[in-house]
Structure formats: structure tokens, C-alpha cells
Protein backbone atom coordinates (compact mmCIF):
# COMPACT_ATOMS: atom_id res chain seq x y z
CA UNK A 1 -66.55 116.70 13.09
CA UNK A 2 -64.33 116.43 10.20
CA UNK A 3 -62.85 113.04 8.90
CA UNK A 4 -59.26 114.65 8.77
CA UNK A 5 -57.68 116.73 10.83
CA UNK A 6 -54.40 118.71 10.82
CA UNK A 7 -52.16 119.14 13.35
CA UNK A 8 -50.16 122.57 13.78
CA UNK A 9 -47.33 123.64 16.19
CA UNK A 10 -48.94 125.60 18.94
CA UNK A 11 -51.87 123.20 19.09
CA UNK A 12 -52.79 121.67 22.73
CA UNK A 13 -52.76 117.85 22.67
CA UNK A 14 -52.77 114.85 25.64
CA UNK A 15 -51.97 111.38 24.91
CA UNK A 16 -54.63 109.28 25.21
CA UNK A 17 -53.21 106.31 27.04
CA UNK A 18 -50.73 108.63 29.98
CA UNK A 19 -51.47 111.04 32.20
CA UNK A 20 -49.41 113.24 29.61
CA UNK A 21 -50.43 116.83 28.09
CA UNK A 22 -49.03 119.98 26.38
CA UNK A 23 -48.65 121.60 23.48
CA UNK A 24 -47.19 120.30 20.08
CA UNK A 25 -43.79 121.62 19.30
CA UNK A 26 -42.90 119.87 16.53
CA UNK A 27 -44.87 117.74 13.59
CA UNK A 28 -43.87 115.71 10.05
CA UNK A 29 -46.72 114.87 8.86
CA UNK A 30 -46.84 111.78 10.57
CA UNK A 31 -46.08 112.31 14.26
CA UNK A 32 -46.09 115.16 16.64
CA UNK A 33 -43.96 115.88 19.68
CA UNK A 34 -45.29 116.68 22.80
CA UNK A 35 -43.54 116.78 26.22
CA UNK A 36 -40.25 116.05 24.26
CA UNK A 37 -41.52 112.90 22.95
CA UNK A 38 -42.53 112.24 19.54
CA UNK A 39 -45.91 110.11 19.25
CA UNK A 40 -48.52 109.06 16.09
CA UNK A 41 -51.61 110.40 15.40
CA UNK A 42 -53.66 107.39 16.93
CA UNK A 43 -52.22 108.15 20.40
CA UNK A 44 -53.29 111.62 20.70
CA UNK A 45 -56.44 113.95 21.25
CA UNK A 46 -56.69 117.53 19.56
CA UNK A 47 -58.17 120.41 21.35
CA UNK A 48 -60.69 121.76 19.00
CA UNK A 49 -62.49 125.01 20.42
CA UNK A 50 -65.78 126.29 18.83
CA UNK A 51 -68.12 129.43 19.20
CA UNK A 52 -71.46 129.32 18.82
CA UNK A 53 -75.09 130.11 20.47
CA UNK A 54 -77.78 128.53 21.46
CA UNK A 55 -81.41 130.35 22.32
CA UNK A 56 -82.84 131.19 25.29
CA UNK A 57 -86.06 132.83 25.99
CA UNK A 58 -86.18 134.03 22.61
CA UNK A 59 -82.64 135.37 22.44
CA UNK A 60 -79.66 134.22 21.05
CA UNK A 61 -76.89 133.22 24.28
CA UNK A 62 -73.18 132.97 23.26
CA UNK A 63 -70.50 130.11 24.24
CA UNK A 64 -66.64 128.68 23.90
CA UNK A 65 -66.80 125.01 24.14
CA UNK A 66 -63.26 122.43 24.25
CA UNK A 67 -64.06 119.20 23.30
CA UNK A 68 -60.72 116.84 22.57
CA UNK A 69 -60.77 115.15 19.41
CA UNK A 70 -59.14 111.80 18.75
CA UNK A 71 -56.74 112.14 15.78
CA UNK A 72 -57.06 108.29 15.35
CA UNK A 73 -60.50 108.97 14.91
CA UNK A 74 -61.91 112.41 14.17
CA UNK A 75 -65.47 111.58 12.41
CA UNK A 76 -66.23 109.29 15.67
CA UNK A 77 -68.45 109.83 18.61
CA UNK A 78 -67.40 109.15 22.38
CA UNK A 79 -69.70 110.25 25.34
CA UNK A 80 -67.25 111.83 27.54
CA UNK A 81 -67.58 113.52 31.16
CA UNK A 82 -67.98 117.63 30.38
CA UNK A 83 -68.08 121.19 32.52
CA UNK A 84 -70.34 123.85 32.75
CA UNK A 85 -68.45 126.51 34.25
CA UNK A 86 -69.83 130.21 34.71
CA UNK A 87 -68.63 133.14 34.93
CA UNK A 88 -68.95 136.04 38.02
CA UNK A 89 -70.58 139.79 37.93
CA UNK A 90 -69.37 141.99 35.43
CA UNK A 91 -67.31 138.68 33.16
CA UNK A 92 -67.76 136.99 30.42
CA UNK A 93 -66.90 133.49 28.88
CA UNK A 94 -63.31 135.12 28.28
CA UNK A 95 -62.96 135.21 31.77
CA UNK A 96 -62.23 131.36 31.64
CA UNK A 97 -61.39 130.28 28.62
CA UNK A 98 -57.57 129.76 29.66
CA UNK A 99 -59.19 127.13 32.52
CA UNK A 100 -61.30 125.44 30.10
CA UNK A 101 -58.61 124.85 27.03
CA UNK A 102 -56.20 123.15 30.07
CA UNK A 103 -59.48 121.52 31.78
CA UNK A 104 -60.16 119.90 28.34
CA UNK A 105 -56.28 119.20 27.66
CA UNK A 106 -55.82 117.39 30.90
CA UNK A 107 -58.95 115.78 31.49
CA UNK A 108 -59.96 114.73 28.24
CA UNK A 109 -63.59 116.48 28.77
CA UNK A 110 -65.66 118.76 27.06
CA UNK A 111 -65.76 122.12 28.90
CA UNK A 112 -68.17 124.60 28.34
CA UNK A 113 -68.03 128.73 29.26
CA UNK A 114 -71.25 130.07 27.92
CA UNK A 115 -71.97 134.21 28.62
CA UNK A 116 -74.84 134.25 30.76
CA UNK A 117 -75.94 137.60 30.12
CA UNK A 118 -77.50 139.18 33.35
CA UNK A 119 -74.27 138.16 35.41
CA UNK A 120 -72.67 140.69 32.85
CA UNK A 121 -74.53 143.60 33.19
CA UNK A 122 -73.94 146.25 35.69
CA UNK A 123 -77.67 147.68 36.03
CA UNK A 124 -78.71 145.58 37.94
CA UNK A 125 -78.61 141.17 38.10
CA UNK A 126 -82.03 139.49 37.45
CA UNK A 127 -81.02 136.46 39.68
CA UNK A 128 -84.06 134.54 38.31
CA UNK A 129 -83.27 135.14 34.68
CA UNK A 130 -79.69 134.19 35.39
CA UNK A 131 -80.78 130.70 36.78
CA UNK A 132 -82.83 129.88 33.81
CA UNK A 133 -79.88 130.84 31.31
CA UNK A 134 -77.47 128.45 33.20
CA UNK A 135 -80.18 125.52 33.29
CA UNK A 136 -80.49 125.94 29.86
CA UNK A 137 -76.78 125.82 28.97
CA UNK A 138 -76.69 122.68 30.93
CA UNK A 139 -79.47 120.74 29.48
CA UNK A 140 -78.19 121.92 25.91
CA UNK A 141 -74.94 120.99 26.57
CA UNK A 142 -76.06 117.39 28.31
CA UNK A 143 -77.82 116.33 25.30
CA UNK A 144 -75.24 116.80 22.79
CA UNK A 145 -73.79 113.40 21.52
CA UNK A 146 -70.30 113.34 22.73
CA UNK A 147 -71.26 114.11 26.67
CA UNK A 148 -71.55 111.72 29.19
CA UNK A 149 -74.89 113.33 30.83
CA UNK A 150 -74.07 111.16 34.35
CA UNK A 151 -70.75 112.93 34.48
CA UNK A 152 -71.90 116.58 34.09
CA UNK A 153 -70.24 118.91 36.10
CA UNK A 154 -71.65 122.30 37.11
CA UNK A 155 -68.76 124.98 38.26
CA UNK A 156 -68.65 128.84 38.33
CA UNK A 157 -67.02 131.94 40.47
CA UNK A 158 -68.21 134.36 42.57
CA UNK A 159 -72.03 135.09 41.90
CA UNK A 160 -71.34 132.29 39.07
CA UNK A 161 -70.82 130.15 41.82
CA UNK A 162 -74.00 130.80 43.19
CA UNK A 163 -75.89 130.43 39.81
CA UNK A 164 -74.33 127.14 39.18
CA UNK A 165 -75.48 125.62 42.72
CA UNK A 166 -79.12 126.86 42.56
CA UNK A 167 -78.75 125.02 38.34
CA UNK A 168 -78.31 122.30 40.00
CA UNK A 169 -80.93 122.32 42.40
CA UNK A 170 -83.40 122.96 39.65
CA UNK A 171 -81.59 120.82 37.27
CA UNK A 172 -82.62 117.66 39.51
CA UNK A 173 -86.14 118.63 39.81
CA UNK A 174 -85.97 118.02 36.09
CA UNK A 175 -84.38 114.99 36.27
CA UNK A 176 -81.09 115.75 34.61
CA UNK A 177 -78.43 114.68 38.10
CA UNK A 178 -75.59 116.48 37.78
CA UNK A 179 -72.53 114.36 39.35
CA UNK A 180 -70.67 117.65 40.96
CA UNK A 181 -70.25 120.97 41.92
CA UNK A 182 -66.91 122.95 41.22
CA UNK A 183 -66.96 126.19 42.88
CA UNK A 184 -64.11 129.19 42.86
CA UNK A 185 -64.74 131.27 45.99
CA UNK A 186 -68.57 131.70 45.36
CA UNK A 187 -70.53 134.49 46.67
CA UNK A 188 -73.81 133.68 48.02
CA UNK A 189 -77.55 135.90 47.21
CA UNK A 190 -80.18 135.92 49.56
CA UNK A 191 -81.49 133.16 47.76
CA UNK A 192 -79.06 130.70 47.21
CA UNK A 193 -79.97 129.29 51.20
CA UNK A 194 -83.02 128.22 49.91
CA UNK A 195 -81.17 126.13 47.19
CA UNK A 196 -78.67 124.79 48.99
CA UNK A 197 -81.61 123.18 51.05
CA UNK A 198 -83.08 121.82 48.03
CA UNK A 199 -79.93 120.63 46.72
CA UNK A 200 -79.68 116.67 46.98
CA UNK A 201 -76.73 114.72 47.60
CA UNK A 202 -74.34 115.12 44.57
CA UNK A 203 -72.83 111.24 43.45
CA UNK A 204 -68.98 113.34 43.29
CA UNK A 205 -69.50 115.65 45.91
CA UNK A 206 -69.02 119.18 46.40
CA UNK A 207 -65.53 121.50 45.97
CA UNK A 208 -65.87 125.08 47.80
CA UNK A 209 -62.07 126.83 46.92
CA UNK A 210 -62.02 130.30 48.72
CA UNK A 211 -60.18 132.79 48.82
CA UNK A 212 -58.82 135.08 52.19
CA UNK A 213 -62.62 136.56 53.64
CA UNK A 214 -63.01 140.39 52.50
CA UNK A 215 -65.31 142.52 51.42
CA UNK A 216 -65.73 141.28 47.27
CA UNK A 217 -66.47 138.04 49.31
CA UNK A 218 -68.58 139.95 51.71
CA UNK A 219 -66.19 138.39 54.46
CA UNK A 220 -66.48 134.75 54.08
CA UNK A 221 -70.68 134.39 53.30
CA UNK A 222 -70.77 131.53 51.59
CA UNK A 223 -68.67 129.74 54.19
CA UNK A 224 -71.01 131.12 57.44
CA UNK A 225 -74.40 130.88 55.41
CA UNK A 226 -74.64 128.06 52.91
CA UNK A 227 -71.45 125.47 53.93
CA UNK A 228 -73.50 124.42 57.13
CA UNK A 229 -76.73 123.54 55.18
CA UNK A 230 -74.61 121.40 52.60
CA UNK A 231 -72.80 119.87 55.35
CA UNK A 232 -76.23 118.78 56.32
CA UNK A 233 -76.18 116.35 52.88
CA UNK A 234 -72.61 115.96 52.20
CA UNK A 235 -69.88 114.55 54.00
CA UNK A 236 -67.31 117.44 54.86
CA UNK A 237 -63.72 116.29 54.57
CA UNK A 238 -60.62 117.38 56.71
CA UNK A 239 -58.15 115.60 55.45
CA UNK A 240 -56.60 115.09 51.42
CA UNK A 241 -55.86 111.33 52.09
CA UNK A 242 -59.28 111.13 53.40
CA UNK A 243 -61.39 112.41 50.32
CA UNK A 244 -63.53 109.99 48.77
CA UNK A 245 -65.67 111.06 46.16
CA UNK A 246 -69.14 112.45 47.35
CA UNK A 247 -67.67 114.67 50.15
CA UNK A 248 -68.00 118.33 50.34
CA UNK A 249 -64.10 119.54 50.55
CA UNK A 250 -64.02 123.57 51.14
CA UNK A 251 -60.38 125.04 50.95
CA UNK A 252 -58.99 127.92 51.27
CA UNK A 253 -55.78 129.00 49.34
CA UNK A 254 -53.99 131.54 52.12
CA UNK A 255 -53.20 134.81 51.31
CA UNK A 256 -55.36 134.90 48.29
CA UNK A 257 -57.51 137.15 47.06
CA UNK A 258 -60.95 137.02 45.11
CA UNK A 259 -59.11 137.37 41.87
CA UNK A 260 -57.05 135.04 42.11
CA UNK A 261 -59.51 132.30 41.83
CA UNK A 262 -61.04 134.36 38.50
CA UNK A 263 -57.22 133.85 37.38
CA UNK A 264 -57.25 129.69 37.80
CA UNK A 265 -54.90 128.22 35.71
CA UNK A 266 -53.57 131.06 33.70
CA UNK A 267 -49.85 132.33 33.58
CA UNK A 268 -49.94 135.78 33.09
CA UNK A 269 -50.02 138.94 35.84
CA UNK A 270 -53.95 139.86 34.70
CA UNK A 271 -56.71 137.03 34.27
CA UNK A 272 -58.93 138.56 31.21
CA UNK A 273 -58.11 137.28 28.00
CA UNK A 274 -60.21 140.67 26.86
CA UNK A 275 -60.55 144.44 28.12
CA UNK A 276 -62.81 144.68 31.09
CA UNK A 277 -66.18 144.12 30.51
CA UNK A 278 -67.56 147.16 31.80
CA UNK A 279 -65.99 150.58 33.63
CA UNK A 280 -67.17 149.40 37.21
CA UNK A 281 -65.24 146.38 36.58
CA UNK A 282 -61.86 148.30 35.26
CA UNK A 283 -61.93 150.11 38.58
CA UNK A 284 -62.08 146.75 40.72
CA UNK A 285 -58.75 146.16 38.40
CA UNK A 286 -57.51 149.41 39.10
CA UNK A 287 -57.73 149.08 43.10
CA UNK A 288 -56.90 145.43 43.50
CA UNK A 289 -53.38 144.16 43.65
CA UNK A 290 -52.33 142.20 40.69
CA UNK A 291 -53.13 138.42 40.30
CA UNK A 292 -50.56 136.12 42.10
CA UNK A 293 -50.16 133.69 39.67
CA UNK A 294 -48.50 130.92 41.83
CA UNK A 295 -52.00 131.21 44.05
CA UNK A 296 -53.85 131.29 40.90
CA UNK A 297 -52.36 127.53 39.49
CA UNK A 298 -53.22 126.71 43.05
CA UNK A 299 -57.01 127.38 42.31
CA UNK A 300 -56.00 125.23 39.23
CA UNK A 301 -54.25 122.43 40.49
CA UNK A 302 -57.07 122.23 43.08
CA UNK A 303 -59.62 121.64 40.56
CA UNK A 304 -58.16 119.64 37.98
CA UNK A 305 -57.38 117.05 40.46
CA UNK A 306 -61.15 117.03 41.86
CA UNK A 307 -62.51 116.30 38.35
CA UNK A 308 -60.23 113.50 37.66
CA UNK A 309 -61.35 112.03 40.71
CA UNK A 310 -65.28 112.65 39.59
CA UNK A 311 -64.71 111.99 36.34
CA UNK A 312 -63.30 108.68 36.99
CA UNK A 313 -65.43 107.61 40.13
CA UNK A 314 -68.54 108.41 38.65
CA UNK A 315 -69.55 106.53 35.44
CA UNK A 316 -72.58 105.75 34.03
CA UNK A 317 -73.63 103.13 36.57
CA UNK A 318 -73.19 105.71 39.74
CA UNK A 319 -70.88 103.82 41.75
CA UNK A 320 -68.60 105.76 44.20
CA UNK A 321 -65.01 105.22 45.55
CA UNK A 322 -62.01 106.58 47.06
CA UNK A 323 -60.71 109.87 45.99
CA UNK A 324 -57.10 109.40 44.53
CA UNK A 325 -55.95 112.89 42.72
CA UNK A 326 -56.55 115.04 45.93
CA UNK A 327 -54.48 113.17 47.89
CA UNK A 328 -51.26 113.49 45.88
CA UNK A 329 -51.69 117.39 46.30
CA UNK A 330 -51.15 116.21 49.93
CA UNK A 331 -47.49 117.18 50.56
CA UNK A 332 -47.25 119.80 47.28
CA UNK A 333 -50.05 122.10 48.68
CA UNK A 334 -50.15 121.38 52.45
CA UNK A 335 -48.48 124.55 53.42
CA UNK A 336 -50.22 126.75 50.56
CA UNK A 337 -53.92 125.77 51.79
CA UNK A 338 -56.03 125.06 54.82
CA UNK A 339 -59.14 123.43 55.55
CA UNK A 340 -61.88 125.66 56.44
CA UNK A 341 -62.01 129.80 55.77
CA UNK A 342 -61.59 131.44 59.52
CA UNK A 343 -59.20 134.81 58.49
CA UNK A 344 -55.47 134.83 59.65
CA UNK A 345 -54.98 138.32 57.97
CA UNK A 346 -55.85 141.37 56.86
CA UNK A 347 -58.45 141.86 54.26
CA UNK A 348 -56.28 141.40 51.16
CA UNK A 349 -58.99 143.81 49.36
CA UNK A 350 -58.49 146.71 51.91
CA UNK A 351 -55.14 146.16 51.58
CA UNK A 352 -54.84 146.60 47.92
CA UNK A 353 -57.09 149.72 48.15
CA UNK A 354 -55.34 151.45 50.84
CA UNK A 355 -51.68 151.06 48.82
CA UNK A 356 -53.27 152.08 45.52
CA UNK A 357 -54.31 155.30 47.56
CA UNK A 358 -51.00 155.38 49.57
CA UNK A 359 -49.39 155.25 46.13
CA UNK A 360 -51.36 158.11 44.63
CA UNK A 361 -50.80 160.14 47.61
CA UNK A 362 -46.95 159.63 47.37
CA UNK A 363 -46.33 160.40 43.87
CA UNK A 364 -43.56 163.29 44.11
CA UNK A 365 -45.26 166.63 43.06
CA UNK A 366 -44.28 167.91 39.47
CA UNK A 367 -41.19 169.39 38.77
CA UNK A 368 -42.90 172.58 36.62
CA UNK A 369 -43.05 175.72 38.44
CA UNK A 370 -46.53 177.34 38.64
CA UNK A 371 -45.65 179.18 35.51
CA UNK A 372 -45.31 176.59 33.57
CA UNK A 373 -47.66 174.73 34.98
CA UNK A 374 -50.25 177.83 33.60
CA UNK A 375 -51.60 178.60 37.13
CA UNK A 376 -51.78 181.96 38.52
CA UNK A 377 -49.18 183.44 40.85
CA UNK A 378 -48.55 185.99 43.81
């Protein structure tokens, strides 16, 4: 890290000693303001974001990693809790950069979205190749200097979801415990049963955020095939003021739809902070109703709280304890989620398909006669 650092408008800060974040709107030189206060240099932390790879199985594997940087400070070296989070089918690490810049701003972690190449080709997912690239992200990222390895938290959506659950599996075969899972509406494989029987009890438990059952979720699998077996190790919990940390919470956010939990945390109508990764994925865009971004910051608010409670209830010497972040999402979210994933609707999918096509169908015909229109008449 550099020994001096400068600070810019724009530039996403928290305050070290408050549960206080934002971005800098104002500087001097010798204090910034932030959240319409103006603070010094020793009471804040920087976002810094960095590219890079790393290699894996003999090819180069790219990633965005947020690490917060203590302006007091820069050239020093604190271990600090950190995220592995993983994209779904057909993404990419752009998918989620927006969640990991606020993950890292509010949390004071180091978040990392690496591209895990098989997940983002649409010939065809090795699920096997995929597994290895995410352990290997994981133990790269867990030995760096500045991450707390205890407090290594594995997340992902959709088939990511179900990549980061069978890392983890694998991950403490090897010895390297992750503390939690973070999953956004994860979509199981064939294989992931088998893993989820492996899987041992995780010291900050288990978050399962889903979205309304439909057919991109193939209608609710992950809740009928793989919550019972981790119900088996973890605690479920019913209740916000009841969460301690080491249960297995599953929530779903009603009326959502799958890509709205790809969207987590970001503002704007469409999640991608780049053009669709491939053409099969352009058409999912193209038939799918826009992101609702109120459900989205749900997704958000959901898991930010759930980390500070892991990140906080499980240092290095693996204690556990009550759950305190949840619960004040208690009366905010109560009518905006439910506890377990039985359908009260429609597909949302289906519907989204059906009024693209109703829309199509009702587009009023062209005003040009057939003349004009160069086609051949009586």
C-alpha cells in the first residue's frame, strides 16, 4: 500500500469509530466531509479497489477486490474479516461490483468478486472445474496479509450460490473453516446434495435470500432439495429477534424475482455495470421485467446486516453470540419478507414473458400503406 494517500470528491469512505458511511463531498486538504459532517484523515477508511489475477490450473483468473484503507495509516497492515462472493451463469465479476464497493464501505471488509470462468460460458458449465476455481480464489484470498482467515465468508448467486457452498465443503477438508455462507437465491446442481451433506456446521451460520419460486429458480430447488439437509446441521431460525449467529436463516423477499437478488444493493433500473455477457443472457434481459430496485436494497439490507453480525460474533477465538443487526430489520422489513419460500403468486418469470409477448403482439400495425411499405398488391 502506499504511505500517502489522497482523498478525492466522489471517493467512498466510513468512519472508523460510527456506524457511519458514504461518499466524500467535500475535502481541504485536511478534512473531508462525509454524511454532512466534516472529519480528519485519522478517523476515516478509503475504499481502494484493485484488478488483478491470480493462476489457476495453468491459466491466468481475473478479480475486483475492496479492501478499506485507513487514511491514519495507509502503509499499515490489519487482518480484517473479507468476502468471497461469486457470480451466477452467464456473469461476471461486474455483476457485483456495486455490492462489494458498499459491502467494503459499510463493513470495513475486504470483498472479493473474482470471474470464475466456466460459470461464464454458455457451452456448457464444467461444475468440477468451477469448484476448483472458487477454492482457489478462497485460499488465495485467505492468505493475503490483511484478511482475517477465521472470518472468511463464502457468498454467490444463482449457480454461484451453489459453487460457493460445495467451496466450502471442500474448503474444510483442507482445513481452511470458513465462518459463513451468504447466498442470493441459489440454484442447486445435481451435485450440490452431496455437499450440503458434507458441509459441517458453519461458526456464523448460513443466509439462504430467495426470490418468488419460478422457473430461472427451477421453482424453489434449493429450498425443497438442499434446505432440509442443512437444517440437519444448522439451527433454522423463524424469527429476526431470535437469530443468533450459527443459524441457518432462509428468506424470501415477496414479489421478487431472480434478478433482483443479481441487482443487491445497486440503484439503478438494470444490475450490470457492463453489456451482457453473452447473447443468451441479453435475451433473459430482454424477457424479464426490469429490476425493482426497492426489492433489490432489500437483498442488500438483508446481507449487510448478516455480516455485521458474523463479522463481529466470530473472531479469531470462535466464540458465538446473539445476532444483533438482523433484528433491527425486524419492524423495517417485516412486511417486505417472509420466512420460508412456499409461492403466494404467480411465477414472476412467466409473467414477465407473457407481457413482453402481449406487448409485441399489441404494437399498433404501421401506418405505411402496402405501397410504401414495398409489398406487392391486388
Amino acid at each position: 500500500m502506499a504511505a500517502h494517500m489522497s482523498v478525492h470528491v466522489g471517493d467512498d469512505a466510513r468512519v472508523k469509530a460510527a456506524h457511519r458511511f458514504g461518499t466524500v463531498t467535500a475535502t481541504n486538504g485536511h478534512a473531508h466531509k462525509l454524511c454532512g459532517k466534516w472529519f480528519y484523515k485519522d478517523e476515516l477508511e478509503i475504499v481502494s479497489q484493485e484488478t488483478g489475477s491470480i493462476p489457476i490450473n495453468g491459466q491466468e483468473r481475473n478479480y475486483t477486490l475492496f479492501r478499506p484503507t485507513d487514511l491514519a495509516h495507509p502503509s499499515s497492515v490489519t487482518p480484517r474479516p473479507a468476502l468471497l462472493f461469486v457470480h451466477g451463469l452467464l456473469g461476471d465479476r461486474s455483476k457485483h461490483q456495486g455490492l462489494a464497493r458498499r459491502l467494503c464501505r459499510a463493513l470495513g471488509a475486504i470483498v472479493m468478486v473474482p470471474d470464475v470462468v466456466p460459470l461464464m460460458s454458455p457451452l456448457g458449465l464444467d461444475e468440477e472445474v468451477c469448484i476448483r476455481e472458487v477454492t482457489a480464489h478462497a485460499t488465495w484470498l485467505a492468505r493475503q496479509d490483511d484478511c482475517d482467515a477465521n472470518r472468511l465468508v463464502l457468498g454467490g448467486f444463482s449457480a454461484g450460490g451453489a459453487a460457493a457452498l460445495e467451496a466450502a465443503a471442500d474448503l474444510q477438508q483442507s482445513g481452511l473453516k470458513p465462518a459463513a455462507l451468504a447466498l442470493l437465491d441459489p440454484v442447486p446442481w445435481t451435485r450440490t446434495a452431496k455437499a450440503a451433506k458434507r458441509l459441517e456446521p458453519l461458526r456464523g451460520g448460513i443466509l439462504l435470500l430467495l426470490s418468488e419460486p419460478s422457473m430461472t429458480t427451477n421453482y424453489g430447488a434449493f429450498h425443497k432439495n438442499i434446505m432440509p439437509l442443512l437444517a440437519a446441521k444448522h439451527a433454522p431460525c423463524q424469527c429476526f429477534s431470535h437469530f443468533r449467529v450459527g443459524d441457518l436463516m432462509m428468506l424470501t423477499v415477496n414479489d421478487a424475482q431472480h434478478f433482483d437478488a443479481e441487482s443487491a444493493s445497486t440503484p439503478r433500473a438494470r444490475s450490470s455495470e457492463a453489456p451482457a455477457s453473452s447473447v443468451l443472457r441479453e435475451l433473459f434481459n430482454m424477457v424479464s421485467a426490469p429490476v425493482c430496485k426497492e426489492r433489490a436494497h432489500t437483498f442488500y439490507l438483508l446481507v449487510q446486516a448478516f455480516l455485521a453480525d458474523v463479522f463481529v460474533e466470530c473472531p479469531s477465538d470462535h466464540s458465538e453470540g446473539a445476532g444483533s443487526w438482523l433484528a433491527t430489520l425486524q419492524d423495517k422489513l417485516e412486511m417486505e419478507v417472509r420466512f420460508g419460500a412456499e409461492p403466494i403468486g404467480v411465477d414472476p418469470t412467466l409473467v414477465s414473458i407473457a407481457q413482453s409477448f402481449s406487448n409485441i403482439v399489441a404494437e399498433p400495425p404501421s401506418k405505411k400503406s402496402a405501397n410504401d411499405a414495398g409489398c406487392p398488391t391486388q
